[in-house]
C-alpha atoms as a PDB file:
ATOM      1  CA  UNK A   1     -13.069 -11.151  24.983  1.00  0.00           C
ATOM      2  CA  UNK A   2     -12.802 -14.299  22.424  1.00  0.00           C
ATOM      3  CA  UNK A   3      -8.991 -14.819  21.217  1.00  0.00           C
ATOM      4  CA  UNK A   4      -8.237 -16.326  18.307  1.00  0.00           C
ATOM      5  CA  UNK A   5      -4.902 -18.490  17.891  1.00  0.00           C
ATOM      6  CA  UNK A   6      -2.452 -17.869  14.775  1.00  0.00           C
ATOM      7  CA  UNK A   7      -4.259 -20.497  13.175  1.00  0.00           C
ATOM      8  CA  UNK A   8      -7.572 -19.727  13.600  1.00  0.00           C
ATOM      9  CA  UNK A   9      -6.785 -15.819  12.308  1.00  0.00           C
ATOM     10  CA  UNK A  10      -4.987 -17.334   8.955  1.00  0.00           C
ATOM     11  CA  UNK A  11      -7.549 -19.271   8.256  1.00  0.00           C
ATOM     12  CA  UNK A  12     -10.735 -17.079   9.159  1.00  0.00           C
ATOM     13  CA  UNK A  13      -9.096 -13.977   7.320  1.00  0.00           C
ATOM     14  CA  UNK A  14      -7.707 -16.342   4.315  1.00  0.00           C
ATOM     15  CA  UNK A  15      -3.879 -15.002   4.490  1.00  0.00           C
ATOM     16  CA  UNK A  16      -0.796 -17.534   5.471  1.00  0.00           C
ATOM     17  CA  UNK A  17       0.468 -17.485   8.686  1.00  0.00           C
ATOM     18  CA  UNK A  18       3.749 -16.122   7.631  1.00  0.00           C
ATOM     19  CA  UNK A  19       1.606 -12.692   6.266  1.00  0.00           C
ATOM     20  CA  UNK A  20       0.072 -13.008  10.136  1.00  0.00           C
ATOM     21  CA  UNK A  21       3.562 -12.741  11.204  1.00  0.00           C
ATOM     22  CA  UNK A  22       4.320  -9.916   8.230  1.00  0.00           C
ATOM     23  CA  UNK A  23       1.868  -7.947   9.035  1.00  0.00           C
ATOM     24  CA  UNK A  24       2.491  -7.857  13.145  1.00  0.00           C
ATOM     25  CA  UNK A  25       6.184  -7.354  12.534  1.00  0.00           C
ATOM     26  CA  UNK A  26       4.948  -4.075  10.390  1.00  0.00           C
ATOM     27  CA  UNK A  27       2.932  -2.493  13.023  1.00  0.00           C
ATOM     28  CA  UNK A  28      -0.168  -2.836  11.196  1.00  0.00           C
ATOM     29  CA  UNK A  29      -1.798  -5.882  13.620  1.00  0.00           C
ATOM     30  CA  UNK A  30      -0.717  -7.144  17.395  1.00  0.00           C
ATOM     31  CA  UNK A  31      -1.290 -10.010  19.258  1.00  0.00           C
ATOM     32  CA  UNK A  32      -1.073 -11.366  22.706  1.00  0.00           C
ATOM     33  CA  UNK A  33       0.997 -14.050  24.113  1.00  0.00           C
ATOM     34  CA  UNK A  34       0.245 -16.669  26.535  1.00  0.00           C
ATOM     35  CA  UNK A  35       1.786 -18.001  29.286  1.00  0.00           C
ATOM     36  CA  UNK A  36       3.436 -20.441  27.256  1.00  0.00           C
ATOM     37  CA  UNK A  37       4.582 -17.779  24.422  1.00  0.00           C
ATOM     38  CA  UNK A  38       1.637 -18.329  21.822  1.00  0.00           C
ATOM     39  CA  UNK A  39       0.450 -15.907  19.718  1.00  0.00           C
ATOM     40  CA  UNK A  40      -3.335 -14.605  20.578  1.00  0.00           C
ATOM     41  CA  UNK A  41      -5.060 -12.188  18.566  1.00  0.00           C
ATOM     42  CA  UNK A  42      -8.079 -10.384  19.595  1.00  0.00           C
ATOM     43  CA  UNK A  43     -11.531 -10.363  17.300  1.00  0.00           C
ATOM     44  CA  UNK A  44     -10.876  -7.304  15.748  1.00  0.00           C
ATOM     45  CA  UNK A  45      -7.902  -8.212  14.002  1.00  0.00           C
ATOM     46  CA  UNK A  46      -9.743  -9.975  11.739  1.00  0.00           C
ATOM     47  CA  UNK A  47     -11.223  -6.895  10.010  1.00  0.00           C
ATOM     48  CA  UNK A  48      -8.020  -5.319  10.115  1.00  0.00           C
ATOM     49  CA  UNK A  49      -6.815  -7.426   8.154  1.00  0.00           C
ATOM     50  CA  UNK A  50      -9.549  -7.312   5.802  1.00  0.00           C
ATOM     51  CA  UNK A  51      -8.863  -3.688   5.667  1.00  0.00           C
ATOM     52  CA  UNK A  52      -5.119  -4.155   5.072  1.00  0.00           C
ATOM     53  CA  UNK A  53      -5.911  -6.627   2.226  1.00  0.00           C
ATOM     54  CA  UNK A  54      -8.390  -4.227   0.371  1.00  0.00           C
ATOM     55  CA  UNK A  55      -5.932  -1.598   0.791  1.00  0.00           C
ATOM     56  CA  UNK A  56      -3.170  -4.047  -0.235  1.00  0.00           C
ATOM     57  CA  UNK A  57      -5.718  -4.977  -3.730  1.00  0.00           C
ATOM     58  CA  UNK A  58      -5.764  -0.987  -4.819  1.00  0.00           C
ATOM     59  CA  UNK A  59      -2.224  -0.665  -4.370  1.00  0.00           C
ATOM     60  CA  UNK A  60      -1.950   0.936  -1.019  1.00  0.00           C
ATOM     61  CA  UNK A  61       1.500   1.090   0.819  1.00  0.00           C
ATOM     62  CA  UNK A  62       1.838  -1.184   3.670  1.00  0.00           C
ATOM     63  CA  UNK A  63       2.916   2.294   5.706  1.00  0.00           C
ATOM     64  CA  UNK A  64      -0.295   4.143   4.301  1.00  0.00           C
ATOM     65  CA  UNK A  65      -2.138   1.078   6.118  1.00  0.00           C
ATOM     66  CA  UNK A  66       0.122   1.289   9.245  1.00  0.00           C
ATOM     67  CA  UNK A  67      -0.656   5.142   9.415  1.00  0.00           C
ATOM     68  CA  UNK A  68      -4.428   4.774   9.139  1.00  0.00           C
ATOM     69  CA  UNK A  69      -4.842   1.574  11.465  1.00  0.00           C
ATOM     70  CA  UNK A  70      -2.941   3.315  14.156  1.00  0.00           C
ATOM     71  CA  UNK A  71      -5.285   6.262  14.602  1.00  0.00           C
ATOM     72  CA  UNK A  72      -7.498   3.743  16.017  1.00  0.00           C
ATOM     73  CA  UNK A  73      -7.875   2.573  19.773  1.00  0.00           C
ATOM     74  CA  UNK A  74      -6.767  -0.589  20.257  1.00  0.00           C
ATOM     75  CA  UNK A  75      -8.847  -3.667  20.239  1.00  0.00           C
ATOM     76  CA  UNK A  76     -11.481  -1.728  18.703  1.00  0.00           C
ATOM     77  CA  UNK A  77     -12.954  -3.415  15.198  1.00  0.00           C
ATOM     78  CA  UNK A  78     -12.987  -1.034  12.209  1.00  0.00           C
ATOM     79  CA  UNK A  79     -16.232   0.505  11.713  1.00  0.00           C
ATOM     80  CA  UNK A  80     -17.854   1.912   8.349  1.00  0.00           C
ATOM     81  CA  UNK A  81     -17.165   5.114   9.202  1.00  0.00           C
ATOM     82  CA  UNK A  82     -13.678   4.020   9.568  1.00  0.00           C
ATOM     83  CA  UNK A  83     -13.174   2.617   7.063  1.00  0.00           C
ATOM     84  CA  UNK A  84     -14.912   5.304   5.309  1.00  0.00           C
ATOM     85  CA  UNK A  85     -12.415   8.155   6.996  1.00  0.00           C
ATOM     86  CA  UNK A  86      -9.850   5.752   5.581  1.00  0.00           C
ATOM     87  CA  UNK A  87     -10.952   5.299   2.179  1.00  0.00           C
ATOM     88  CA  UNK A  88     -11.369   9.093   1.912  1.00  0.00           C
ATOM     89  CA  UNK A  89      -8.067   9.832   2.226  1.00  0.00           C
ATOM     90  CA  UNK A  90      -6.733   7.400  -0.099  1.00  0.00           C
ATOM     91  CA  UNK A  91      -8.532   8.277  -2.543  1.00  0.00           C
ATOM     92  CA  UNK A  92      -6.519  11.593  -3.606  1.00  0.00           C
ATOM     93  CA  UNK A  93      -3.328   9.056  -3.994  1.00  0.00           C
ATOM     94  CA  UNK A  94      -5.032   6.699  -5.940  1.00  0.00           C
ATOM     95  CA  UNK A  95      -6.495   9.176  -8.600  1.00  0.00           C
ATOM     96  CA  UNK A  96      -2.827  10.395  -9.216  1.00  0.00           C
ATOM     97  CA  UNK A  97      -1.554   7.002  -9.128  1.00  0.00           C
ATOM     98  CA  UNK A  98      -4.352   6.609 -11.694  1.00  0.00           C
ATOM     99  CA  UNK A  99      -3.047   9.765 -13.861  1.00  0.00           C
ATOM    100  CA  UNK A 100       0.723   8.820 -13.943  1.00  0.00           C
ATOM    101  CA  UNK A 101      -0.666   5.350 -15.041  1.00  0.00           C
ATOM    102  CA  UNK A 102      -2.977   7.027 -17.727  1.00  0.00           C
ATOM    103  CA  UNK A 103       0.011   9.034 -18.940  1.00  0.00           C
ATOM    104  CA  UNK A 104       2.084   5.846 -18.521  1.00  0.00           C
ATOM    105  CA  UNK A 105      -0.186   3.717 -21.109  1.00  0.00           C
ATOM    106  CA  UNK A 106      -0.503   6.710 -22.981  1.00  0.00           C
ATOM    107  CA  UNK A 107       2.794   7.398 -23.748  1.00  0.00           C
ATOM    108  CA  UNK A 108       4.341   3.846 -23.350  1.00  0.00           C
ATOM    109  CA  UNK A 109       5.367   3.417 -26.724  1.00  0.00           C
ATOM    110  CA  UNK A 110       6.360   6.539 -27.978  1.00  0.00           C
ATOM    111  CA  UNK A 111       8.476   7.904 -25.002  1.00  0.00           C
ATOM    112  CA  UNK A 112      11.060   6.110 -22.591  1.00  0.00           C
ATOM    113  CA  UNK A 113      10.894   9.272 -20.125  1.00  0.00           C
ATOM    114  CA  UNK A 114      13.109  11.409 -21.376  1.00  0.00           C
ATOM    115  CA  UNK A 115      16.732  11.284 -19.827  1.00  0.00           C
ATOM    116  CA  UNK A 116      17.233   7.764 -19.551  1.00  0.00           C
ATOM    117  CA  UNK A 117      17.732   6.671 -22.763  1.00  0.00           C
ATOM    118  CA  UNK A 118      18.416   8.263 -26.055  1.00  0.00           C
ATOM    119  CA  UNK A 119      15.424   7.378 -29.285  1.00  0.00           C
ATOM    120  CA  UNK A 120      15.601  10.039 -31.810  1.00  0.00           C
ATOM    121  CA  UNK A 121      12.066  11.080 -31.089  1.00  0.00           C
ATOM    122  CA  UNK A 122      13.267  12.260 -27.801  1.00  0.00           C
ATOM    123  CA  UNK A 123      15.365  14.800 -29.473  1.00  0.00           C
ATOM    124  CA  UNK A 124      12.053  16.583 -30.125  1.00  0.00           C
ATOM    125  CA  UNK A 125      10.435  15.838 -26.920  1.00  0.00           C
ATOM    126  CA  UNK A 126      13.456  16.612 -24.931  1.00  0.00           C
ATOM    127  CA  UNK A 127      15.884  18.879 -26.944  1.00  0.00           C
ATOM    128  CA  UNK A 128      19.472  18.800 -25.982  1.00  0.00           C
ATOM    129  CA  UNK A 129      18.700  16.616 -22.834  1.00  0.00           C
ATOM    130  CA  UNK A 130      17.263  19.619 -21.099  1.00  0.00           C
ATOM    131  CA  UNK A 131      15.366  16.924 -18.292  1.00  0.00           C
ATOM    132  CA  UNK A 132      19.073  15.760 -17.208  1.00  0.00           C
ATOM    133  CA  UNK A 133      19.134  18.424 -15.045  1.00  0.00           C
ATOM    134  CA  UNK A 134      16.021  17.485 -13.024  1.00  0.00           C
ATOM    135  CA  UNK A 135      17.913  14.255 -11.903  1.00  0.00           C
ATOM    136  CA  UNK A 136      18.672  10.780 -13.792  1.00  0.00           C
ATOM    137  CA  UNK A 137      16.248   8.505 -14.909  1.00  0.00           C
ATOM    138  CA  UNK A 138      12.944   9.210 -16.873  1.00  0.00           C
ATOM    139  CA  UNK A 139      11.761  12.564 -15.835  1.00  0.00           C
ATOM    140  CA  UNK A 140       8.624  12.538 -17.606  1.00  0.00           C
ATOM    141  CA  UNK A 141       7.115   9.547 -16.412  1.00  0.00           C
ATOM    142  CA  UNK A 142       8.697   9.997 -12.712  1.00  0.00           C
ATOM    143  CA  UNK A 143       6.472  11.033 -10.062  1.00  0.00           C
ATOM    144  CA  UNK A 144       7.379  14.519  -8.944  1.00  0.00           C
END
């Protein structure tokens, strides 16, 4: 099995070696070490990584990524159906993502939330504070 040093991986996958080092430290790639204590990494981390940075491009948590890359068996390179198992259940977050940003543009410049601040439009949207007592902060625009 080829291994690749730290060096090698950065620049093959196009990421610093600092995000190398990132990105082990969160669980979502390992590597080997040598016999004198240098990082190794093993083929397939190179399309993990592409996977983590596509995720990383839609706005995917880093722990979303973790979770997904760990139901695979180790040293084993993502495959299209994968990948496709993974995309498939991101998808569901990112459409609401996509709604609370719709309602987000949407409703920028007419409403702060409700229940942060005060406008005087808000005392039609939100009469007598009623939002308060679903917590502090903008209740409206808040995901649930």
């Amino acid at each position: 099995m080829r291994e690749f040093s730290v060096g090698e991986v950065a620049k093959r996958a196009g990421v610093s070696v600092s995000a190398l080092h990132f990105y082990e430290r969160k669980g979502l790639i390992r590597s080997l070490r040598t016999a004198g204590n240098q990082r190794r990494y093993a083929a397939d981390v190179l399309r993990r990584i592409a996977v983590i940075r596509v995720a990383q491009r839609v706005g995917m948590p880093l722990e979303s990524v973790r979770q997904a890359l760990a139901c695979l068996p180790d040293q084993r390179t993502p495959s299209v159906e994968d990948w496709a198992t993974m995309s498939a259940a991101w998808r569901a977050e990112l459409e609401e993502r996509i709604a609370q940003l719709t309602e987000l543009r949407d409703r920028l410049t007419g409403c702060i939330g409700c229940g942060c601040l005060s406008l005087k439009a808000c005392a039609l949207a939100n009469p007598e504070d009623r939002l308060a007592v679903e917590g502090a902060g903008p209740r409206r625009l808040a995901p649930g």
